[in-house]
N, C-alpha and C. Protein backbone atom coordinates (compact mmCIF):
# COMPACT_ATOMS: atom_id res chain seq x y z
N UNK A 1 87.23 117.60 120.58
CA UNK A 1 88.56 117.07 120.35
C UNK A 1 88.84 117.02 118.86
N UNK A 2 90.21 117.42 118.48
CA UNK A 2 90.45 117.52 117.20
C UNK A 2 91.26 116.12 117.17
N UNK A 3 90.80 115.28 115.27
CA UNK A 3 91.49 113.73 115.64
C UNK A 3 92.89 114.19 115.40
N UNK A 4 93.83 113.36 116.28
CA UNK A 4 94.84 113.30 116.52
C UNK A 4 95.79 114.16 117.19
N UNK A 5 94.86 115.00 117.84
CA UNK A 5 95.72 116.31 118.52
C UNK A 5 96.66 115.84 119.73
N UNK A 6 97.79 115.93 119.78
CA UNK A 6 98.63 115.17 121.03
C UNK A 6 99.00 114.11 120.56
N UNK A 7 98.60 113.38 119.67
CA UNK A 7 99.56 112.32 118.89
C UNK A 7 100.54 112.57 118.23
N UNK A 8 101.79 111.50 118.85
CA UNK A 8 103.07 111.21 118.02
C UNK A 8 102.59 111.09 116.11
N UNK A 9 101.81 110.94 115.96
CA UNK A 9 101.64 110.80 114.50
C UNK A 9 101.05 111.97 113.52
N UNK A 10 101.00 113.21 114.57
CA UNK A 10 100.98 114.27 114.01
C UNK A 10 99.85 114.41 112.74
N UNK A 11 100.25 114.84 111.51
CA UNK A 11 99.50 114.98 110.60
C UNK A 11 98.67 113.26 109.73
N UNK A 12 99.43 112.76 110.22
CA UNK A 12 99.12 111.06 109.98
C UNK A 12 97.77 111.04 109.62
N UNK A 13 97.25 111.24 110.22
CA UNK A 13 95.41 111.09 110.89
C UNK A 13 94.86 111.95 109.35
N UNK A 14 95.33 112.86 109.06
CA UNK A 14 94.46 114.08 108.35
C UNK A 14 94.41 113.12 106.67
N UNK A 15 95.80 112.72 106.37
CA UNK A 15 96.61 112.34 105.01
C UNK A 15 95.65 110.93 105.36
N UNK A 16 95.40 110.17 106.34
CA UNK A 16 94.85 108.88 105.91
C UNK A 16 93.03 109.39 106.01
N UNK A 17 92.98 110.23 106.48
CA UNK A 17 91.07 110.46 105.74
C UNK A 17 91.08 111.20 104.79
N UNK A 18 92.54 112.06 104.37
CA UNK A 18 91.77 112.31 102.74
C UNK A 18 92.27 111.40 102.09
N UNK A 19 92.50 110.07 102.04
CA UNK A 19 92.79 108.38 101.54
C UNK A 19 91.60 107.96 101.49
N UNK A 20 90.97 108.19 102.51
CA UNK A 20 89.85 106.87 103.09
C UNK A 20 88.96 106.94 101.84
N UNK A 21 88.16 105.52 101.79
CA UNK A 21 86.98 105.37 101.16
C UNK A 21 85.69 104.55 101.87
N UNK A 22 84.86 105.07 101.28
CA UNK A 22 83.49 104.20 102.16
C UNK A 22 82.54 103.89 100.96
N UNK A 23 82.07 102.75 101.18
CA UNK A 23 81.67 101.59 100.47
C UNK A 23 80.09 101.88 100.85
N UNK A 24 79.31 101.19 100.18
CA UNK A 24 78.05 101.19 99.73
C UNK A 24 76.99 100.99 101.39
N UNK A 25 77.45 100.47 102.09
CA UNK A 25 77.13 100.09 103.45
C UNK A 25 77.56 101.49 104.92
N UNK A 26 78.64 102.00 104.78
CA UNK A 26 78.70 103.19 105.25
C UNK A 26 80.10 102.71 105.90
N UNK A 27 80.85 102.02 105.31
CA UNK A 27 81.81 101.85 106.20
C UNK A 27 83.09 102.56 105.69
N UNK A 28 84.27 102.42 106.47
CA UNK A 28 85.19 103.68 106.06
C UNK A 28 86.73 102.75 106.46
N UNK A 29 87.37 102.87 104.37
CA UNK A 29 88.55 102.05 104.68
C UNK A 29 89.58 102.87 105.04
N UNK A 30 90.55 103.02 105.45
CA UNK A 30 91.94 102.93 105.24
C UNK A 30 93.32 101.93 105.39
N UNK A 31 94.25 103.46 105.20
CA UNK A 31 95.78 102.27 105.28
C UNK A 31 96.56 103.33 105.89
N UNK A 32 96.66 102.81 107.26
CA UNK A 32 97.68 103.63 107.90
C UNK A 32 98.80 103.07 108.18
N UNK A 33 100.33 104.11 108.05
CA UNK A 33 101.49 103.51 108.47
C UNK A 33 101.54 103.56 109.70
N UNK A 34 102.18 102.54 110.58
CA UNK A 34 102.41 102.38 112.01
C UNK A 34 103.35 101.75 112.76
N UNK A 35 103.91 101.71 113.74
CA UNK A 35 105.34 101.90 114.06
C UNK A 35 104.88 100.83 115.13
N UNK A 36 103.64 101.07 115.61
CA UNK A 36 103.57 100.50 117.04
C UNK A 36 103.75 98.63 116.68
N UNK A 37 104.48 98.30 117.87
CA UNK A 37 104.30 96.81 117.80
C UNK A 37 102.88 95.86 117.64
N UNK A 38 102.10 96.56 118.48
CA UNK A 38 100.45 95.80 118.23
C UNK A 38 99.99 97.17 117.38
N UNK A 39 99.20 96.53 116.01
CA UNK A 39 98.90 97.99 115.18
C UNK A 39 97.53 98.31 116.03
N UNK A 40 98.42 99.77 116.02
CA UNK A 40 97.42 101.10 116.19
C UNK A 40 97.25 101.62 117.88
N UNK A 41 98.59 100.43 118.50
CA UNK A 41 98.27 100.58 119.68
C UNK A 41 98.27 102.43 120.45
N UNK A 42 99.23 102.80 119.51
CA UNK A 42 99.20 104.65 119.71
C UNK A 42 97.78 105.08 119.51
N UNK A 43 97.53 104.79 118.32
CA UNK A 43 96.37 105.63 117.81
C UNK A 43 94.94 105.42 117.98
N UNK A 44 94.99 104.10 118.52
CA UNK A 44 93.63 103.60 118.94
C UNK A 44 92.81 104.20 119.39
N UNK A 45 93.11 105.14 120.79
CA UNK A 45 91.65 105.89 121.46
C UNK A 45 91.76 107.47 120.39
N UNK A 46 92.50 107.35 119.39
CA UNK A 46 92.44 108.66 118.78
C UNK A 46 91.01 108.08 117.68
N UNK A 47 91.44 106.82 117.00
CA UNK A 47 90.72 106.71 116.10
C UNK A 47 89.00 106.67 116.84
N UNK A 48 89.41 105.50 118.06
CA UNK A 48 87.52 105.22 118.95
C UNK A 48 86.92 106.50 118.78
N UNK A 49 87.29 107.96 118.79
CA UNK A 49 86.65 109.16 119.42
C UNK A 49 85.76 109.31 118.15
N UNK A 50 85.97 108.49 117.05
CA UNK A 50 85.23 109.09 115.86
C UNK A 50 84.61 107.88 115.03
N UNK A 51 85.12 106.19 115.49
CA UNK A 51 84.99 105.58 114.67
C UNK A 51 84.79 103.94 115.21
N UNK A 52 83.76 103.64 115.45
CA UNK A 52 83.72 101.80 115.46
C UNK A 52 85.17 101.10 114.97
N UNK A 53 86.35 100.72 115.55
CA UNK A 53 87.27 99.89 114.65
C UNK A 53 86.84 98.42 114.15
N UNK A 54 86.24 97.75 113.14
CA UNK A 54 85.47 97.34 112.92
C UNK A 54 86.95 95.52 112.62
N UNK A 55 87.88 96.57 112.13
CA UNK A 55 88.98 95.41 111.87
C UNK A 55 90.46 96.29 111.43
N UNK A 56 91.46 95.56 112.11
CA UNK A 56 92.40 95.90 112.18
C UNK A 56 93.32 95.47 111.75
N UNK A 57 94.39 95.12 110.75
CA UNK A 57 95.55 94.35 110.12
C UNK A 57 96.57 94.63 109.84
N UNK A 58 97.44 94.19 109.49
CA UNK A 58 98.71 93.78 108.71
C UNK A 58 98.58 94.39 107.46
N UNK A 59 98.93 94.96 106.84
CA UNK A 59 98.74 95.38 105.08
C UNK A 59 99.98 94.05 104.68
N UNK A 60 100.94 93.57 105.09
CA UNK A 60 101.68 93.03 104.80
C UNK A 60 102.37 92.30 106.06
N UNK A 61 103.20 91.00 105.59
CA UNK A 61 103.55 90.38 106.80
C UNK A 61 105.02 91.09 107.43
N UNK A 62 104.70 91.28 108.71
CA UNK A 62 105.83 91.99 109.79
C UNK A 62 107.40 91.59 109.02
N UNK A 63 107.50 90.08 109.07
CA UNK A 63 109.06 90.35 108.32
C UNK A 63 109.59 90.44 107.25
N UNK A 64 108.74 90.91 106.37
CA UNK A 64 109.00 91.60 105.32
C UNK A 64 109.78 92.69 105.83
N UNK A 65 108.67 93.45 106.71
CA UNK A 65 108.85 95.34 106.97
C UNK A 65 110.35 95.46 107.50
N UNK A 66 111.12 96.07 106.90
CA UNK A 66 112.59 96.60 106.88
C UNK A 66 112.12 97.28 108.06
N UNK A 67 111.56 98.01 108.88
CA UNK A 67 111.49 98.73 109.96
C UNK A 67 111.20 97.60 111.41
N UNK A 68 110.34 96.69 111.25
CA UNK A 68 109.63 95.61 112.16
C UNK A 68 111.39 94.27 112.34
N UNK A 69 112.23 94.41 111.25
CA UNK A 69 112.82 92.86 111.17
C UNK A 69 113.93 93.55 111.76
N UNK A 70 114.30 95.06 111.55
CA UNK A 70 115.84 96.14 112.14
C UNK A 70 116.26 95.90 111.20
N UNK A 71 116.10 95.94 109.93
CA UNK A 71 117.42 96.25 108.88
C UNK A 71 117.43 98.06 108.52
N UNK A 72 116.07 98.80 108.60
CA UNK A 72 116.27 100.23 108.37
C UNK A 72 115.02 100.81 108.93
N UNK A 73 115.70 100.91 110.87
CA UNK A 73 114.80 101.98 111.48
C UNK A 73 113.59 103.14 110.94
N UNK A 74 112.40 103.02 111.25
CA UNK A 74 111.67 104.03 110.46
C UNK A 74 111.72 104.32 108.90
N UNK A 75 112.34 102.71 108.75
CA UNK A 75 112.02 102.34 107.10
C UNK A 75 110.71 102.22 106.41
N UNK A 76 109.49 102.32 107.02
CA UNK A 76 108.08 102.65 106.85
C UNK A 76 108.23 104.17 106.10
N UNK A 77 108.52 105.35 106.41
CA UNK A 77 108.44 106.27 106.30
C UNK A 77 108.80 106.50 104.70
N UNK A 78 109.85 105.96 103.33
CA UNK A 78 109.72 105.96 102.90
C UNK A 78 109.36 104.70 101.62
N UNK A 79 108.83 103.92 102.68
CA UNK A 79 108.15 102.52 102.04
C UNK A 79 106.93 102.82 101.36
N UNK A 80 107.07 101.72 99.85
CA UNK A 80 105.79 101.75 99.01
C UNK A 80 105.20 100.29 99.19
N UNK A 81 105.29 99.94 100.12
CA UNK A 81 104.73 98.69 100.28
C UNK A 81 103.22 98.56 99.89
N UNK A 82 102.30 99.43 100.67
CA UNK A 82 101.30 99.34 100.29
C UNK A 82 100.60 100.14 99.31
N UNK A 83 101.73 100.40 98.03
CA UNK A 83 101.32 101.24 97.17
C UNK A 83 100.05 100.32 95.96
N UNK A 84 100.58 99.52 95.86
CA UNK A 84 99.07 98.45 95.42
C UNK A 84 98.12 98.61 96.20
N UNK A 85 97.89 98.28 97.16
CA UNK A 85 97.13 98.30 97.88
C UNK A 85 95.99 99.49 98.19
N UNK A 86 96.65 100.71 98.36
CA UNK A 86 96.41 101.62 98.20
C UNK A 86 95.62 102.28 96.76
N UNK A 87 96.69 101.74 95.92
CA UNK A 87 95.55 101.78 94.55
C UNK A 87 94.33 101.35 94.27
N UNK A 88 94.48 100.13 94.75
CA UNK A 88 92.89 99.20 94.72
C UNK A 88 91.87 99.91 95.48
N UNK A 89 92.37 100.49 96.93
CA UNK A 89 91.11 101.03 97.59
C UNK A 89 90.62 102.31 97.06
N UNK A 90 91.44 103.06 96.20
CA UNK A 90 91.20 104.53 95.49
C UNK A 90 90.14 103.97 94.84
N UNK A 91 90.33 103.01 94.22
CA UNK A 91 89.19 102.77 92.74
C UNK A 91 87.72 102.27 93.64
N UNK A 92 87.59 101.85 94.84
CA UNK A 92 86.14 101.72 95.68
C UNK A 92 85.36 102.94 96.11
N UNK A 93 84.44 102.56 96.52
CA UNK A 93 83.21 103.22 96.99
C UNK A 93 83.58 105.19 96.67
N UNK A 94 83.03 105.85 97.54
CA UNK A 94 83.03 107.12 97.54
C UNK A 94 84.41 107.43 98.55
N UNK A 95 85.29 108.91 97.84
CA UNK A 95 85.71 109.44 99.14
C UNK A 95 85.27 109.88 100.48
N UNK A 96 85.95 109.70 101.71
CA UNK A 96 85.19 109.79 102.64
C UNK A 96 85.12 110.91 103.21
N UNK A 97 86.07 112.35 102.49
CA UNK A 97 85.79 113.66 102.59
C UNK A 97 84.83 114.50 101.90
N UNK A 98 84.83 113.52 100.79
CA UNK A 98 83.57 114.29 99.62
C UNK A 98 82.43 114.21 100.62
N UNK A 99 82.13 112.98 100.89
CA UNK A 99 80.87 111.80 101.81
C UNK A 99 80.95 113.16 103.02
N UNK A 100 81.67 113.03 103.79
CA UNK A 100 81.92 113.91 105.05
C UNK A 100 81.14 114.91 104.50
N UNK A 101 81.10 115.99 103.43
CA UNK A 101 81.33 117.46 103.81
C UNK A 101 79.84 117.36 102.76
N UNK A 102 79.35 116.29 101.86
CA UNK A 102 78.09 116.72 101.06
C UNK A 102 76.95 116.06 102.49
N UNK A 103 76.89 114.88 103.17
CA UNK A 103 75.82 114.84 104.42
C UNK A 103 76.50 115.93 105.31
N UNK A 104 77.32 116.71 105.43
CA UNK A 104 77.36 118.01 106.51
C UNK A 104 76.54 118.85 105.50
N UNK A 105 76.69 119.23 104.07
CA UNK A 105 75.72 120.64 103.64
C UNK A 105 74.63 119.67 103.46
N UNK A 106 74.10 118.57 103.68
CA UNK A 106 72.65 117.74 103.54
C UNK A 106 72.35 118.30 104.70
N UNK A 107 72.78 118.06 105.60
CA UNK A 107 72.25 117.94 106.70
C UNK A 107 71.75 119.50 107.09
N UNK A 108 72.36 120.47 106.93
CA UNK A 108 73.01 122.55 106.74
C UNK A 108 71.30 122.56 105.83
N UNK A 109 71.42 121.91 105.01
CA UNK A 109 69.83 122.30 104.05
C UNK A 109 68.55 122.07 104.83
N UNK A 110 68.95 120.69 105.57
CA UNK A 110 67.18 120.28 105.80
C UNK A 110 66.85 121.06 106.97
């Protein structure tokens, strides 16, 4: 199974693992945008196929979100809400595509 194939969120999936970072312990952050009323309720068995969900949140509180309160439908889409946020996790641990693809040629060597 390819992640996210048949999901409404299309390329979503690809843009938040070349985001992700993983921390000294092996764990793997992101920040995904999401539409669903309970987060991730779309994407959930997309993410299980590859990943322990270890914790799940809010980046910010619901009535803030111009999309969650109805002042501008699919107002997520060009929201910088979690553009802080997002910054802070750039500056942690390792990328989790670098990580991905150097234990795939680790692994290709031994």
């Amino acid at each position: 199974m390819m992640l996210g194939k048949g999901s409404i969120a299309g390329d979503e999936y690809v843009y938040d693992m070349e985001q992700a970072r993983v921390n000294d312990h092996g764990v793997t952050t992101w920040i995904e945008t999401c539409f669903c009323d309970s987060p991730l309720a779309e994407e959930r068995p997309y993410w299980e196929e590859y990943f322990e969900l270890l914790s799940v949140k809010d980046a910010h509180s619901r009535r803030s979100c111009r999309h969650e309160n109805g002042t501008e439908p699919w107002g997520c889409c060009n929201c910088d809400c979690t553009k802080k946020l997002e910054g802070r996790l750039a500056t942690q641990g390792e990328a989790f595509v670098h990580t991905l693809r150097t234990r795939k040629r680790d692994l290709q060597i031994s």
